[in-house]
Protein backbone atom coordinates (compact mmCIF):
# COMPACT_ATOMS: atom_id res chain seq x y z
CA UNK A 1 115.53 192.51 -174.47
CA UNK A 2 113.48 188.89 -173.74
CA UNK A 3 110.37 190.35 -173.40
CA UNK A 4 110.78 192.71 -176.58
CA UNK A 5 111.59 190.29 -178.93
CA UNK A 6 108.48 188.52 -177.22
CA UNK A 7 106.47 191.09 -177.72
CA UNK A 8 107.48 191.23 -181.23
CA UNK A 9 106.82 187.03 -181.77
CA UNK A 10 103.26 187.39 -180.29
CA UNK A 11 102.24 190.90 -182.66
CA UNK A 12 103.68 188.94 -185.59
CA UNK A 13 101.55 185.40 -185.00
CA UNK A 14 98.22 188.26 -184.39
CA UNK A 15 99.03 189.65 -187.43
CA UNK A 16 99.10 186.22 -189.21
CA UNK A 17 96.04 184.60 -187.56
CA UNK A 18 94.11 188.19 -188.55
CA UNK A 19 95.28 187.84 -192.32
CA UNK A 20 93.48 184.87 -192.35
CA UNK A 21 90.34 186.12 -190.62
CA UNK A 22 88.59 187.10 -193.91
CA UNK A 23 86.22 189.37 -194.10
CA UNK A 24 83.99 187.51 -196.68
CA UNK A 25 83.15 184.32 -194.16
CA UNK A 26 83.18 183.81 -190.62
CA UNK A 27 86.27 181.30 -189.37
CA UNK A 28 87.34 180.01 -185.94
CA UNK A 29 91.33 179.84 -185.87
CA UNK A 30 92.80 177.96 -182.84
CA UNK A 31 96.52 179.36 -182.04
CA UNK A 32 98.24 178.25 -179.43
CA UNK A 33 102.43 178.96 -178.93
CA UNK A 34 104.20 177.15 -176.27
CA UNK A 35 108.16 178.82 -175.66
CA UNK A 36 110.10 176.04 -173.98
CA UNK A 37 108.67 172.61 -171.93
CA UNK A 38 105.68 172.72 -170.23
CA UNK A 39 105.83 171.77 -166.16
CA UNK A 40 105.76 168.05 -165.26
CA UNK A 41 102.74 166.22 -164.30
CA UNK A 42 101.81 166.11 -160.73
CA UNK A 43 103.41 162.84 -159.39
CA UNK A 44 101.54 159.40 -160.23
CA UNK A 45 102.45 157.39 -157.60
CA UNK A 46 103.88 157.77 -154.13
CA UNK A 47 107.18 155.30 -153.36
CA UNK A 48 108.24 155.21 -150.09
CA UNK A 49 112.00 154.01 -149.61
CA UNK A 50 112.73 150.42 -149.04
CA UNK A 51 115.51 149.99 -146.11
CA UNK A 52 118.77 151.37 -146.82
CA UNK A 53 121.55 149.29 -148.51
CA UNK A 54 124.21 150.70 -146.74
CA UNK A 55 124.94 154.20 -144.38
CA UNK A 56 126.35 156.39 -147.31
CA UNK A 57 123.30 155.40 -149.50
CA UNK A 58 120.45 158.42 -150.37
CA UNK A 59 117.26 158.18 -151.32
CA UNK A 60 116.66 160.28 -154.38
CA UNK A 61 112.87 160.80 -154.92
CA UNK A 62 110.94 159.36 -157.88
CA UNK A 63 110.25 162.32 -160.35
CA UNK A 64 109.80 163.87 -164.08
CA UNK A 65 113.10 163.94 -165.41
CA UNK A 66 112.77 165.81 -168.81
CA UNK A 67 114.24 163.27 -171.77
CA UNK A 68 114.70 165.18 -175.47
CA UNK A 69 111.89 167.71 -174.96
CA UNK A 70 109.72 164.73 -172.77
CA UNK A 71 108.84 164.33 -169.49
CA UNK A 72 109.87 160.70 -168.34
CA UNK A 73 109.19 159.52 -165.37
CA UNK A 74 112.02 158.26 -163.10
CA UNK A 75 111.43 155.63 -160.25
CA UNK A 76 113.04 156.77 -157.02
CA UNK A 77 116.49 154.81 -156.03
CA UNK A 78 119.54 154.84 -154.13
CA UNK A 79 122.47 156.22 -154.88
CA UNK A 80 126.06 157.52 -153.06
CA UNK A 81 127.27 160.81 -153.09
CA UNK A 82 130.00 161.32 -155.39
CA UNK A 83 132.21 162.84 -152.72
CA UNK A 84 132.07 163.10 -149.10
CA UNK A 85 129.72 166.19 -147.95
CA UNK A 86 127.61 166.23 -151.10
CA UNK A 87 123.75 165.97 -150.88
CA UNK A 88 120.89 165.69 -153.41
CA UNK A 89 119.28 168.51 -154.24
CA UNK A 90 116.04 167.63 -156.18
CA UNK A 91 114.54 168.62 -159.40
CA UNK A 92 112.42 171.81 -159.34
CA UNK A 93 110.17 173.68 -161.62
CA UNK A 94 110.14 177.66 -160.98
CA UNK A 95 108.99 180.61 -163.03
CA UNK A 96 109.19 178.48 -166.37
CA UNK A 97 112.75 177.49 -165.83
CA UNK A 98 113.44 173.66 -165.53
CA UNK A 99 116.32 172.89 -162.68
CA UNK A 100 117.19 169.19 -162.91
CA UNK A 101 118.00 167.67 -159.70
CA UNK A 102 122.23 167.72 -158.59
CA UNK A 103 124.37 167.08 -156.07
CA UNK A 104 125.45 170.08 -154.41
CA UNK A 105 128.37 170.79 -151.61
């Protein structure tokens, strides 16, 4: 069903961009269509982690967190689980699907 009505969005923008390919002059049309946000930027700065506040504390790694549509980048910190047996797992990009990073049990 996703990739028909896909199919169906990309014929209709070709059929658009060729109405306006005249046949009377020559014309360059750029089109470009974007579904969803693109992947983060590669990682601008390596942080290693500062000693640990305390035993419960865990690092969570600086990243791209994506903010209303932007990608914002996130310094890496400490934080504590918020229950016992919980760990972080980070934020991953896979197969055009944005997972944001959670704690997991």
């Amino acid at each position: 069903m996703k990739i028909t009505s896909f199919r169906l969005a990309l014929a209709a923008v070709a059929a658009v961009v060729m109405s306006f390919a005249g046949a009377g002059k020559a014309s360059a049309v750029d089109v470009s269509v974007q579904f969803g946000a693109p992947p983060p930027p590669p990682p601008t700065v390596v942080v290693q982690p500062w000693a640990r506040p305390s035993r419960g504390a865990v690092w969570i790694q600086p990243h791209y967190e994506l903010i209303r549509g932007r990608w914002v980048w996130v310094n890496g910190y400490y934080t504590y689980p918020p229950r016992r047996g919980a760990y972080w797992v980070s934020a991953r990009y896979r197969h055009g699907y944005y997972y944001p990073g959670h704690w997991a049990h």
